[in-house]
N, C-alpha and C. Protein backbone atom coordinates (compact mmCIF):
# COMPACT_ATOMS: atom_id res chain seq x y z
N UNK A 1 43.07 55.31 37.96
CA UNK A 1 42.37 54.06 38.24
C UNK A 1 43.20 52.88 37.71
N UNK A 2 43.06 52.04 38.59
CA UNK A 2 43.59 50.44 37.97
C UNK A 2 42.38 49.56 37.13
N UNK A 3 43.28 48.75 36.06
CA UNK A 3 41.87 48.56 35.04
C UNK A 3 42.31 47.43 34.65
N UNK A 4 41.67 46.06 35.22
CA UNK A 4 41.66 44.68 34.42
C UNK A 4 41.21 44.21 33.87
N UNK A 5 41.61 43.96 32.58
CA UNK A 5 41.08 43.54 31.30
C UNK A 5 41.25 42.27 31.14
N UNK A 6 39.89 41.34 31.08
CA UNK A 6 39.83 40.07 30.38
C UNK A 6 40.43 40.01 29.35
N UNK A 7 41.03 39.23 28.40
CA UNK A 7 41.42 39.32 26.96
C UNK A 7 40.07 38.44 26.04
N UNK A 8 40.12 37.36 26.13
CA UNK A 8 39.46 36.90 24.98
C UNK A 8 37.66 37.59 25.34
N UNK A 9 37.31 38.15 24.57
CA UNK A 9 35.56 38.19 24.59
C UNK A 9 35.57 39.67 25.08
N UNK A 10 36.74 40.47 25.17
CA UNK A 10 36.64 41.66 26.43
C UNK A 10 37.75 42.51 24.64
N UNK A 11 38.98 42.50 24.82
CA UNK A 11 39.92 43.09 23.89
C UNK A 11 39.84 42.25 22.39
N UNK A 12 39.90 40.71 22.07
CA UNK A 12 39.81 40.38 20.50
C UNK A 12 38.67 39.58 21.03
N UNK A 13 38.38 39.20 19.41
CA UNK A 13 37.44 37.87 19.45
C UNK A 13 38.18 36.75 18.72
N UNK A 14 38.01 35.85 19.93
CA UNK A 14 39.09 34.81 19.93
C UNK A 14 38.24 33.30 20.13
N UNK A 15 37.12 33.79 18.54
CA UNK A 15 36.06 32.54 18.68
C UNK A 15 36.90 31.62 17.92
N UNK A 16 37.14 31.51 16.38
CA UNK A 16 37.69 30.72 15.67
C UNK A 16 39.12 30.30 16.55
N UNK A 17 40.04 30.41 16.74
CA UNK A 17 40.88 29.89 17.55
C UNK A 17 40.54 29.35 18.28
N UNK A 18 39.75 29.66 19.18
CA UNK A 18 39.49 28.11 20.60
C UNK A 18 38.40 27.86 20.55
N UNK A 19 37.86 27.63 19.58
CA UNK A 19 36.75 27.21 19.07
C UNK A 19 37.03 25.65 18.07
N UNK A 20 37.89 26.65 17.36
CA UNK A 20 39.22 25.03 16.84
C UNK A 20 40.03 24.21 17.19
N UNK A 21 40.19 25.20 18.18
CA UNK A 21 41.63 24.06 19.31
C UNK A 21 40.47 23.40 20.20
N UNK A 22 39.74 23.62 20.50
CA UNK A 22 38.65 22.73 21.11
C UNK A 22 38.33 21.28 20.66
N UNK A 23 37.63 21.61 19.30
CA UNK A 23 37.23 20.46 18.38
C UNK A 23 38.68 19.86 17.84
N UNK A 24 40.32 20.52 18.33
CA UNK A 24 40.78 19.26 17.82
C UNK A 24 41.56 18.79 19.02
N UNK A 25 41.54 19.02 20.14
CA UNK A 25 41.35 18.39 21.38
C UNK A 25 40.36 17.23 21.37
N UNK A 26 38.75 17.92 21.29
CA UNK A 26 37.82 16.44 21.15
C UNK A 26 37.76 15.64 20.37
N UNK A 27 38.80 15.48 18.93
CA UNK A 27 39.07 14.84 18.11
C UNK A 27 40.24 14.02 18.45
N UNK A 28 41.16 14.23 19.09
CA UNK A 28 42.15 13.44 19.62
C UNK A 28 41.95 13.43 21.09
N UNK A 29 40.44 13.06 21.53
CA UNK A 29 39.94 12.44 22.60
C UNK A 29 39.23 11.51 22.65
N UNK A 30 38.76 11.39 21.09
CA UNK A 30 38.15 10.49 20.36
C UNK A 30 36.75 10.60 20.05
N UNK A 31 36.59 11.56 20.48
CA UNK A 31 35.38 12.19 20.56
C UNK A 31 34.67 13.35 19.34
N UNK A 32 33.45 13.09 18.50
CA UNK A 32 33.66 14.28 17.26
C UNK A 32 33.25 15.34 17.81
N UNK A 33 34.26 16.02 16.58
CA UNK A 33 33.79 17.63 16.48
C UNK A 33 32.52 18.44 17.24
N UNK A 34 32.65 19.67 17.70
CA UNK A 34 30.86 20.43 17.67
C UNK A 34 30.83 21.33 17.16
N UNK A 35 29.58 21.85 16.68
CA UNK A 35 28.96 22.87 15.43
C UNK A 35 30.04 23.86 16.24
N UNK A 36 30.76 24.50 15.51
CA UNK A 36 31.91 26.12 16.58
C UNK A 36 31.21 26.43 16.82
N UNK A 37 29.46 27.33 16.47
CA UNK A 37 29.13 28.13 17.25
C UNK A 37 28.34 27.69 18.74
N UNK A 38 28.47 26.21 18.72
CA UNK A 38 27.71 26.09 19.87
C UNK A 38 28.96 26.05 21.11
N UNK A 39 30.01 26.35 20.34
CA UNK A 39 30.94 26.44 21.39
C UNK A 39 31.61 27.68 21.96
N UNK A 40 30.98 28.65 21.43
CA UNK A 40 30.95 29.89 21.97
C UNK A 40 30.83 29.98 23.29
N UNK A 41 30.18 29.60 24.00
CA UNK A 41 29.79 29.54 25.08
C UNK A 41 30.71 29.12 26.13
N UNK A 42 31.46 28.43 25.90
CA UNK A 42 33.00 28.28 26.53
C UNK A 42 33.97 29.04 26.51
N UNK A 43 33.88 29.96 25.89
CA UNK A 43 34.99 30.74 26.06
C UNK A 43 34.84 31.89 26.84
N UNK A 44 35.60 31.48 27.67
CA UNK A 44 35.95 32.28 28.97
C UNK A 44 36.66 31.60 30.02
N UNK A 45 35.58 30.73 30.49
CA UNK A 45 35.98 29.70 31.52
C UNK A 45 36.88 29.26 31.53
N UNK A 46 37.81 28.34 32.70
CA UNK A 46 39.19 27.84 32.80
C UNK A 46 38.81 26.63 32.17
N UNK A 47 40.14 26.60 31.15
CA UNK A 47 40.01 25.23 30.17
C UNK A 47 39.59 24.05 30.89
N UNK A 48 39.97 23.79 32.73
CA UNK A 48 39.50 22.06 32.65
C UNK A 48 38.02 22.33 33.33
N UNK A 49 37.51 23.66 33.30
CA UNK A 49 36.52 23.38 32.85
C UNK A 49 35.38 22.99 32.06
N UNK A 50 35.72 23.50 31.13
CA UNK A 50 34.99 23.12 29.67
C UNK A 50 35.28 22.16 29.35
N UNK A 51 36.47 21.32 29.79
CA UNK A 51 36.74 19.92 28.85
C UNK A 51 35.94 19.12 30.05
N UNK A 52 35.91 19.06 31.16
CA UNK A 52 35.18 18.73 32.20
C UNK A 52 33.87 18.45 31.93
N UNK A 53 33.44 19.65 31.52
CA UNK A 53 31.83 19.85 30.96
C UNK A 53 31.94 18.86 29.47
N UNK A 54 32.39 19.47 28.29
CA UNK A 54 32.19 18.75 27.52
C UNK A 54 32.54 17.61 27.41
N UNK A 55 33.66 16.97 28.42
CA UNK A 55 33.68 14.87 28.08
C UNK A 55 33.09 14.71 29.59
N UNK A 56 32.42 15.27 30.03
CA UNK A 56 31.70 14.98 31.11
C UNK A 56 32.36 13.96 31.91
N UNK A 57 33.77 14.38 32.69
CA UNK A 57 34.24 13.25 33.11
C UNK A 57 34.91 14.95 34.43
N UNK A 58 34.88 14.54 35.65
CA UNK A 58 35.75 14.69 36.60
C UNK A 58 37.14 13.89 36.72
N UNK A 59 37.63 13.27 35.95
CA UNK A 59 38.87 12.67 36.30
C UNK A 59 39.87 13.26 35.88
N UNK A 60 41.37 13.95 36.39
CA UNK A 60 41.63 14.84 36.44
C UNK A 60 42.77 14.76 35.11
N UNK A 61 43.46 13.08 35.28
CA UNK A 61 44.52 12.68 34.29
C UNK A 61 43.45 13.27 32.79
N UNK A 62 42.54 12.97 31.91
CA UNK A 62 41.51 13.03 30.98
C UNK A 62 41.36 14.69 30.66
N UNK A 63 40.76 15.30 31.83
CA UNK A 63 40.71 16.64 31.44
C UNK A 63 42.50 17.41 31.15
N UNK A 64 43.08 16.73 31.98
CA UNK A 64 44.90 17.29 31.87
C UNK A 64 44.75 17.14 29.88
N UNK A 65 44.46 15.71 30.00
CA UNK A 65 45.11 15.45 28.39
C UNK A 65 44.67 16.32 27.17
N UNK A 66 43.25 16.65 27.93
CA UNK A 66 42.19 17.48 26.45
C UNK A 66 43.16 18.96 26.56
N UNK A 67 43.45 19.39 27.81
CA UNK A 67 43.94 20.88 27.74
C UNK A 67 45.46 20.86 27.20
N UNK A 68 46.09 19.59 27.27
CA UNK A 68 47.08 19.28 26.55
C UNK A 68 47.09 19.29 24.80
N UNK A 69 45.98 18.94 24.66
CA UNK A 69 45.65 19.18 23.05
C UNK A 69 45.47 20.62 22.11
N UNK A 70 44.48 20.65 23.50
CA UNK A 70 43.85 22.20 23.20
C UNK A 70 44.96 23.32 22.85
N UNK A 71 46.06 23.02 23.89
CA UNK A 71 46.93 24.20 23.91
C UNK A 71 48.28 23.61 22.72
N UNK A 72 48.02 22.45 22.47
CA UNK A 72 49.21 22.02 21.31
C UNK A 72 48.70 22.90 19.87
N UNK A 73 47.38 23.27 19.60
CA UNK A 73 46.95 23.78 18.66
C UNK A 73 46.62 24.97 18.43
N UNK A 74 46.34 25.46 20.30
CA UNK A 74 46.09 26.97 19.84
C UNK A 74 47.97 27.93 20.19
N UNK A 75 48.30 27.10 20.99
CA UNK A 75 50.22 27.75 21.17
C UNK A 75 50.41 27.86 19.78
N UNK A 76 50.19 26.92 18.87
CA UNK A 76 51.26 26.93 17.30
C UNK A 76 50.14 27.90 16.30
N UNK A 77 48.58 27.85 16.05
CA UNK A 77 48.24 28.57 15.26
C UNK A 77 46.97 29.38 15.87
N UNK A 78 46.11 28.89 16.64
CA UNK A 78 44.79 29.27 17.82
C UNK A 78 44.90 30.59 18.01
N UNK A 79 46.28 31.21 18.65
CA UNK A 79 46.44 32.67 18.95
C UNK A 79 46.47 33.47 17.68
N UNK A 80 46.92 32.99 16.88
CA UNK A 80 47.14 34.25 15.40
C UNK A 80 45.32 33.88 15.35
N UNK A 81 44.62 33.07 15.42
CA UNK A 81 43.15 33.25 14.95
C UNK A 81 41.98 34.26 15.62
N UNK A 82 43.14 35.39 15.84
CA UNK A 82 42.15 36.09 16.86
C UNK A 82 42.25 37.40 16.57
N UNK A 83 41.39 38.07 16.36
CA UNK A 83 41.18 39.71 15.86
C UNK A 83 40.47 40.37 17.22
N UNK A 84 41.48 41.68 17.12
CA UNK A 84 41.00 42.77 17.79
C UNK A 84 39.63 43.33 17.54
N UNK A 85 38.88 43.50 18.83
CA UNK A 85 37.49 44.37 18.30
C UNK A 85 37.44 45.81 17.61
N UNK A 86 37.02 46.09 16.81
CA UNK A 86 37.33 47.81 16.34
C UNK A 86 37.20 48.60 17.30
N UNK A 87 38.04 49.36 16.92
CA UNK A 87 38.20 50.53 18.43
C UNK A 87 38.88 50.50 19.46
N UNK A 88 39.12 48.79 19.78
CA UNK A 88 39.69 48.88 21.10
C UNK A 88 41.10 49.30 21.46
N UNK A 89 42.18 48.58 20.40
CA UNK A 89 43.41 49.68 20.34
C UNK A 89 43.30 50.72 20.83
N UNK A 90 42.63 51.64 19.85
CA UNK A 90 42.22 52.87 20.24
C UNK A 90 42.40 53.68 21.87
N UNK A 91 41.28 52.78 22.07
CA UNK A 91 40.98 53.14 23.57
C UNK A 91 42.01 52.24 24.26
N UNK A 92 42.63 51.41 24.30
CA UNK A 92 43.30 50.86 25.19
C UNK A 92 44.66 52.19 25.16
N UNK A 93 44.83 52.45 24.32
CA UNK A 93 46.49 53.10 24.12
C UNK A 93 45.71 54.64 24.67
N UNK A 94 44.64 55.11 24.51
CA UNK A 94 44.14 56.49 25.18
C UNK A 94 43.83 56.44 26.78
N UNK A 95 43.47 55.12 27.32
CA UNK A 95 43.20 54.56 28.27
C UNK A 95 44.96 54.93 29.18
N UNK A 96 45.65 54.53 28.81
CA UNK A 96 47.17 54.33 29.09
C UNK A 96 47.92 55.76 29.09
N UNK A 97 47.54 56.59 28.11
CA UNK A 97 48.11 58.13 27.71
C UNK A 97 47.19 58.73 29.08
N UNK A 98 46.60 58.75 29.77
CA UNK A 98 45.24 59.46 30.70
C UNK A 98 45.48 59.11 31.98
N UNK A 99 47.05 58.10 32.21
CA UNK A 99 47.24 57.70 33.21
C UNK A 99 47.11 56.65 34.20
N UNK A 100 45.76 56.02 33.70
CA UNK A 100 45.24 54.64 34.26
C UNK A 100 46.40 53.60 34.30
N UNK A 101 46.04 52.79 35.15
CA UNK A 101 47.39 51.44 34.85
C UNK A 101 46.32 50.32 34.72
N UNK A 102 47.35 50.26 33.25
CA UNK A 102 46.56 48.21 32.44
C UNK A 102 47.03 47.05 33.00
N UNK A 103 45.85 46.35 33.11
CA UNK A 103 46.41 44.82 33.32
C UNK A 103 45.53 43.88 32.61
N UNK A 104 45.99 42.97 32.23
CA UNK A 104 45.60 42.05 31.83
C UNK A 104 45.10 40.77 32.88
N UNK A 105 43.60 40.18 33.25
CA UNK A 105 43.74 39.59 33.54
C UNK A 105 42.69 38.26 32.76
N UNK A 106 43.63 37.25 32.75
CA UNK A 106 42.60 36.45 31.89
C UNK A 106 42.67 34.67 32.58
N UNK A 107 42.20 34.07 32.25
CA UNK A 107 41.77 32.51 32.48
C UNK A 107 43.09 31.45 31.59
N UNK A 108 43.40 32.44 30.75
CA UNK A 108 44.33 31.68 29.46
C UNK A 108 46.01 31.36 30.50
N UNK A 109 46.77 31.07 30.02
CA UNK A 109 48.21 30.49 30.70
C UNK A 109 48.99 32.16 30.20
N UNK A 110 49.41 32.44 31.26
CA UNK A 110 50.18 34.00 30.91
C UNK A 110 51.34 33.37 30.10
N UNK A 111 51.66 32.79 29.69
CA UNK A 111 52.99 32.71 28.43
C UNK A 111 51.69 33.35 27.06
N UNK A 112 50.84 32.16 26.94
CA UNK A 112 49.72 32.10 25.70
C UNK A 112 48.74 33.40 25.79
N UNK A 113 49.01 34.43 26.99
CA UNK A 113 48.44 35.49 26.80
C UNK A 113 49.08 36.29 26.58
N UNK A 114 50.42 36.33 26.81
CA UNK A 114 51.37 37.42 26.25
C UNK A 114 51.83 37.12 24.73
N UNK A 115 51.55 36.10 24.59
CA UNK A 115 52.16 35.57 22.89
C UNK A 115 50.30 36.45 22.02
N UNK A 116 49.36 36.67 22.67
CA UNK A 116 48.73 37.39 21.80
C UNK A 116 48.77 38.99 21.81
N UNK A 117 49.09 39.62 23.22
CA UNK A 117 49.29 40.37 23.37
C UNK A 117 50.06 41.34 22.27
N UNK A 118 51.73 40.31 22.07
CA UNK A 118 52.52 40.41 21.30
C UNK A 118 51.83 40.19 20.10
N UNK A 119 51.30 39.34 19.57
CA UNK A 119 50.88 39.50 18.29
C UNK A 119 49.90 40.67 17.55
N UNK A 120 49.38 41.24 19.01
CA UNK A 120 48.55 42.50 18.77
C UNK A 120 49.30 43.93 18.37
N UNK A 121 50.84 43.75 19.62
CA UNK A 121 51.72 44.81 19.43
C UNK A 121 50.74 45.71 20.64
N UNK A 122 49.96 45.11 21.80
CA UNK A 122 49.62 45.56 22.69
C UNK A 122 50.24 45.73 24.08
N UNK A 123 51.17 44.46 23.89
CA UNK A 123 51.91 44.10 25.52
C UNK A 123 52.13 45.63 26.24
N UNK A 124 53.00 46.55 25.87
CA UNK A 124 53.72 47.73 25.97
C UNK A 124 52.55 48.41 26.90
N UNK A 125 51.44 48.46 26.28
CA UNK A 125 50.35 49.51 27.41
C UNK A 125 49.83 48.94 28.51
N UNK A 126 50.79 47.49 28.81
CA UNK A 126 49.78 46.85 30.14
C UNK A 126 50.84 46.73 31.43
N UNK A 127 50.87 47.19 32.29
CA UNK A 127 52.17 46.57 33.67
C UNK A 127 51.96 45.43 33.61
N UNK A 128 51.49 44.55 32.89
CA UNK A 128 51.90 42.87 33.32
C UNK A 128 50.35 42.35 32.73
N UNK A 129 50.93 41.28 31.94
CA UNK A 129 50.01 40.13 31.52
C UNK A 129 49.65 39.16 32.20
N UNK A 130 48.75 38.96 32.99
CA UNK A 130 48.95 38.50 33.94
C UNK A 130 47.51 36.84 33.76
N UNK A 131 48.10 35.96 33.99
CA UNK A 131 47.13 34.53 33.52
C UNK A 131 46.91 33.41 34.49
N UNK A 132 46.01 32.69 34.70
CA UNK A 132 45.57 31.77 35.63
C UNK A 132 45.99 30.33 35.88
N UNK A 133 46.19 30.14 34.25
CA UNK A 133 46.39 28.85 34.22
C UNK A 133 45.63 27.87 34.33
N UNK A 134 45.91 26.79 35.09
CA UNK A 134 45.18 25.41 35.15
C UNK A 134 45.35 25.55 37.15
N UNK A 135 45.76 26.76 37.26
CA UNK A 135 45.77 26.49 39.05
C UNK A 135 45.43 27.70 39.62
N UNK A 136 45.07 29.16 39.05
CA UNK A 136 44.91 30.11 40.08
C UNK A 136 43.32 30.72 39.26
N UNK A 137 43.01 31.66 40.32
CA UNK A 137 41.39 31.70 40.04
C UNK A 137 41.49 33.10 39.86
N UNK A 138 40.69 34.21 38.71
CA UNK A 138 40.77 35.15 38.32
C UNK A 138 40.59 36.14 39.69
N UNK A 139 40.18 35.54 40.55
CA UNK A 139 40.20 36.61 41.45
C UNK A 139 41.55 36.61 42.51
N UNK A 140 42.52 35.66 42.52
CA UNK A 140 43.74 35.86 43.00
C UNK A 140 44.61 37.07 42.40
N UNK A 141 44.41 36.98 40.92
CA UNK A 141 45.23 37.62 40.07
C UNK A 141 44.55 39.19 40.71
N UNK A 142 43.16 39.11 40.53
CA UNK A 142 42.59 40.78 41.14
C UNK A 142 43.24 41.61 42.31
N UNK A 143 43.70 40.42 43.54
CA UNK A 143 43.73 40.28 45.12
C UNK A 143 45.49 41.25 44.59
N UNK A 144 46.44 39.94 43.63
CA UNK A 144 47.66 40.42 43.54
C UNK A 144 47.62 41.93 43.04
N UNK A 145 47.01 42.34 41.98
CA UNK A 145 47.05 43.92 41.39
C UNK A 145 46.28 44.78 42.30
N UNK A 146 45.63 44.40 42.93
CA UNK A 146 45.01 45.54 44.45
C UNK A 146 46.01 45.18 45.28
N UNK A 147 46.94 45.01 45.58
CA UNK A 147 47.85 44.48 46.63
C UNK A 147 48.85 45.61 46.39
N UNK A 148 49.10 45.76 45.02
CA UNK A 148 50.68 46.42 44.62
C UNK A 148 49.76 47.94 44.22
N UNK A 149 49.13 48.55 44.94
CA UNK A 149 48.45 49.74 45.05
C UNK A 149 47.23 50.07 45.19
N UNK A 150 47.12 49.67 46.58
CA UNK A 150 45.97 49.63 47.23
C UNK A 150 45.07 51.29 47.71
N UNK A 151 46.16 52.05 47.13
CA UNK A 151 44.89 53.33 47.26
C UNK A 151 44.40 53.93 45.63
N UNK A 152 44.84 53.12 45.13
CA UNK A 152 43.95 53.46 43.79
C UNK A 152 42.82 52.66 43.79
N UNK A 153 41.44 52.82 43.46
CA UNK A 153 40.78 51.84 43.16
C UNK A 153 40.89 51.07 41.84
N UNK A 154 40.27 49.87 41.99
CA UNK A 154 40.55 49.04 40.78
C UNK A 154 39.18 48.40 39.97
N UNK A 155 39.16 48.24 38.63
CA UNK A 155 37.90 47.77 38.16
C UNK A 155 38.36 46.80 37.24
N UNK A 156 37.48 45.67 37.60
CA UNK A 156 37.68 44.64 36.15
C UNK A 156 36.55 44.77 35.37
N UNK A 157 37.14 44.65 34.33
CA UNK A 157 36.58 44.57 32.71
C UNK A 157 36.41 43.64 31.93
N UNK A 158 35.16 42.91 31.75
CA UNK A 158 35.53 41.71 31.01
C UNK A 158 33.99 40.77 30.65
N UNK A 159 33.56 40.25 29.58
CA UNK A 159 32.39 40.17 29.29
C UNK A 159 31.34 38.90 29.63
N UNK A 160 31.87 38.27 30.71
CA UNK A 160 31.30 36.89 31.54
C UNK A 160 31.48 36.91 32.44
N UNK A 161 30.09 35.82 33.13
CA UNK A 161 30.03 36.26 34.42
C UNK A 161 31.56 36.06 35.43
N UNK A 162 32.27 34.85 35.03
CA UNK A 162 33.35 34.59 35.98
C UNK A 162 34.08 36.09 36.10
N UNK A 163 34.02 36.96 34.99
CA UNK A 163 34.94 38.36 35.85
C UNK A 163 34.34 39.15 36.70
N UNK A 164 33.01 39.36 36.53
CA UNK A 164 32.23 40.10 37.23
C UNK A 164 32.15 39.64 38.78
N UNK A 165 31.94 38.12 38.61
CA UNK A 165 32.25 37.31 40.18
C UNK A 165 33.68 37.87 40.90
N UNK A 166 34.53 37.18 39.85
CA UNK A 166 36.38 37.62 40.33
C UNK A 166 36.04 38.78 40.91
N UNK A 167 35.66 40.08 40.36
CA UNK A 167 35.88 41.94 40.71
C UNK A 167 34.76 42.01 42.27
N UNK A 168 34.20 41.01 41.93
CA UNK A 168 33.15 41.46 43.32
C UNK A 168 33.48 40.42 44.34
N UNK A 169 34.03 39.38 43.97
CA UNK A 169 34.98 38.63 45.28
C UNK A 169 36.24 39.77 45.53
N UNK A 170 36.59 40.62 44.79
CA UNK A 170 38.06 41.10 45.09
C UNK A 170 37.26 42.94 45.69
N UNK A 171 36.14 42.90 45.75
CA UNK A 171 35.41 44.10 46.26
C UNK A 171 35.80 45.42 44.93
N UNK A 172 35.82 45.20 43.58
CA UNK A 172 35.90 46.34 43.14
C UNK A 172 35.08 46.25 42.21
N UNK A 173 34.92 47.49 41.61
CA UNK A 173 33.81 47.78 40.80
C UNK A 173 34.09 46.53 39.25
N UNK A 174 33.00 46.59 38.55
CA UNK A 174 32.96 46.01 37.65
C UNK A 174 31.80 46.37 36.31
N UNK A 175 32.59 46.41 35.15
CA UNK A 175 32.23 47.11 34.23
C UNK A 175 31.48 45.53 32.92
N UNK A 176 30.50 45.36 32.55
CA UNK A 176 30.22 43.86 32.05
C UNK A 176 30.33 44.84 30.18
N UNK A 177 31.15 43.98 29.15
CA UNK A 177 30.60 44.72 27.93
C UNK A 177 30.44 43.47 27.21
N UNK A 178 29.49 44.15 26.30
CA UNK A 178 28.36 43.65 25.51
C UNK A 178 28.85 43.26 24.06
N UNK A 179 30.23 43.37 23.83
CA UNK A 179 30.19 42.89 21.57
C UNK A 179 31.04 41.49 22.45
N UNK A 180 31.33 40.76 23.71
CA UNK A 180 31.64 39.42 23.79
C UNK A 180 30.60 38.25 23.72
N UNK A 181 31.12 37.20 24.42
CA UNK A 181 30.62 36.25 24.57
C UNK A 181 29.56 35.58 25.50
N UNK A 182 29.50 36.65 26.69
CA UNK A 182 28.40 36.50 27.63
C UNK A 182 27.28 37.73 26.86
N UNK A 183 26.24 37.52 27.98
CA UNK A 183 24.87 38.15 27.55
C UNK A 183 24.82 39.31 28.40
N UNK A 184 23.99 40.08 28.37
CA UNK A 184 23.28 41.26 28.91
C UNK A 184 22.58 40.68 30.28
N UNK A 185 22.12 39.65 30.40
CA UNK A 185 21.36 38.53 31.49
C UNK A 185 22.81 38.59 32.36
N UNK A 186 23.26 37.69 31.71
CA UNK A 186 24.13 36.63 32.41
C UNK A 186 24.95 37.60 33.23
N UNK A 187 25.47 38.77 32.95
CA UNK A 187 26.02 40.23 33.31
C UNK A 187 26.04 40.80 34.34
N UNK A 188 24.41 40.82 34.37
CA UNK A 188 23.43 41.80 35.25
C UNK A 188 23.54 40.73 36.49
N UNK A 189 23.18 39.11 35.94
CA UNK A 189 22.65 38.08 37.05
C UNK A 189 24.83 38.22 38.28
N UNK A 190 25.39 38.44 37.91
CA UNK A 190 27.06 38.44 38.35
C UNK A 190 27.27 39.88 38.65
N UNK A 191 25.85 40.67 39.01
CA UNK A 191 25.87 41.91 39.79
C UNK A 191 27.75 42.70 38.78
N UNK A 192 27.31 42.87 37.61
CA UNK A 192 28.28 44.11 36.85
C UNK A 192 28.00 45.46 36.99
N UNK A 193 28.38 46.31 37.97
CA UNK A 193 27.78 47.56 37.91
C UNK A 193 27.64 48.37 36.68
N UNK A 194 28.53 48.14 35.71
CA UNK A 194 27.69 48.87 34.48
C UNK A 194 27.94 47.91 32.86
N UNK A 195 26.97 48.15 31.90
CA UNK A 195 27.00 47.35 31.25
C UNK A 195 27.27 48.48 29.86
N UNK A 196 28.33 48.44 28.84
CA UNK A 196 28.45 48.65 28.11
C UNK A 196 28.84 48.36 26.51
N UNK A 197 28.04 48.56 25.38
CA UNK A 197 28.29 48.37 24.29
C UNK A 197 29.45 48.59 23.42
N UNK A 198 30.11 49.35 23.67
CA UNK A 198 31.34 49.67 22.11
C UNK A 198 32.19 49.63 23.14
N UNK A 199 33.94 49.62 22.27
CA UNK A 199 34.70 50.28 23.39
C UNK A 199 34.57 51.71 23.51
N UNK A 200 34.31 52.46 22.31
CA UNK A 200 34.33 54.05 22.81
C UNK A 200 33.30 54.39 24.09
N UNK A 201 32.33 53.76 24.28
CA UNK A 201 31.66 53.85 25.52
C UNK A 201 32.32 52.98 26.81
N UNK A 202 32.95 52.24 26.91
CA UNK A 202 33.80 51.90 27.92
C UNK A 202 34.94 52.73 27.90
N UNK A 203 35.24 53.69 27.74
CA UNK A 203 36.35 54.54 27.63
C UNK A 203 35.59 55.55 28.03
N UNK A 204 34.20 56.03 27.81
CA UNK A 204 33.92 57.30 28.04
C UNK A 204 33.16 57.24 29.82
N UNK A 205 33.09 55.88 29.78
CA UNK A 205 32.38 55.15 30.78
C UNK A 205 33.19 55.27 32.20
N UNK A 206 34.81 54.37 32.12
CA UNK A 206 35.91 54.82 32.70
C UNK A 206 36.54 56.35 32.96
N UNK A 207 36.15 57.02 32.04
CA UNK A 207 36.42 58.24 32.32
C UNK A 207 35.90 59.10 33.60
N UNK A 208 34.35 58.84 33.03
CA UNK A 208 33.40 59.61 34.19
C UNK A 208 32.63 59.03 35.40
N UNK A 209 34.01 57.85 35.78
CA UNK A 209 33.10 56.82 36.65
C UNK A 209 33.08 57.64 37.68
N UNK A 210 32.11 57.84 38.41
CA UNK A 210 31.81 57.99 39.97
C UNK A 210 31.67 56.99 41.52
């Protein structure tokens, strides 16, 4: 099976990092700080979205500048602020020994997703890190990795609704898990065909998919 993995909210939790590079984006937007945990809730989404949402402005120069901030703080320290979930190593490197092929697909800029990758010492178990940027939509990236082996089936993995949308715009199955940042609701409402808690159950889950 082919297997795309969200990174932030799906493999680490990567609240304190862009949770910080956030608030010091809206601080050199002129704008104060917000409580971090109410900013949980952003993470996932493509950055000019959330800066969109939070300075409530469509103008495109404004949101450019906040993701300009954002990424001046999480490129230099944002990415080291991010811990692996327990277990998932684990299963990612057993995931890889069993034959499956990894990918990474995430919302973040593929330079700033391979610089965590690397900091995990994960890169090695994935064919390609693969990232969206500020211009492509998680389900292009799906379209490209079903493209380059189209008789395997493919499933994305990843704990908000935008992946569950991406995997079911790209027609493949989709797995929603539960220690991220989206809900059990929000999951179900982005039609995730299965919803799981730990990684050892997304591993045992992938195993015996039917």
């Amino acid at each position: 099976m082919v297997l795309a993995f969200d990174l932030d909210g799906t493999i680490s939790d990567a609240a304190l990092g862009i949770t910080s590079s956030i608030n010091y984006a809206l601080e050199k937007m002129g704008h104060p700080a917000r409580d971090p945990a109410s900013l949980n809730k952003y993470i996932g989404p493509p950055l000019q979205d959330i800066f969109g949402g939070l300075l409530n402005t469509e103008e495109a120069a404004v949101v450019r500048a906040a993701v300009t901030f954002f990424r001046e703080r999480y490129f230099s320290v944002g990415y080291k602020e991010n811990v692996l979930y327990p277990g998932m190593m684990d299963v990612i490197r057993e995931l890889k020994r069993s034959g499956h092929t990894l990918y990474i697909a995430t919302a973040k800029r593929t330079d700033i997703a391979g610089a965590v990758t690397d900091y995990f010492g994960i890169t090695a178990c994935f064919e390609e890190v693969m990232g969206c940027g500020l211009k492509r939509k998680k389900a292009t990236l799906l379209h490209e990795i079903e493209a380059r082996d189209s008789e395997t089936p493919l499933m994305m993995i990843g704990d908000r609704s935008q992946d569950m949308i991406a995997g079911k715009q790209t027609g493949c199955s989709c797995i929603g898990v539960l220690w991220g940042y989206g809900t059990r609701k929000e999951l179900l409402d982005a039609s995730a065909d299965k919803l799981v808690e730990t990684p050892r159950e997304l591993a045992s889950c992938i195993e015996h998919w039917r």
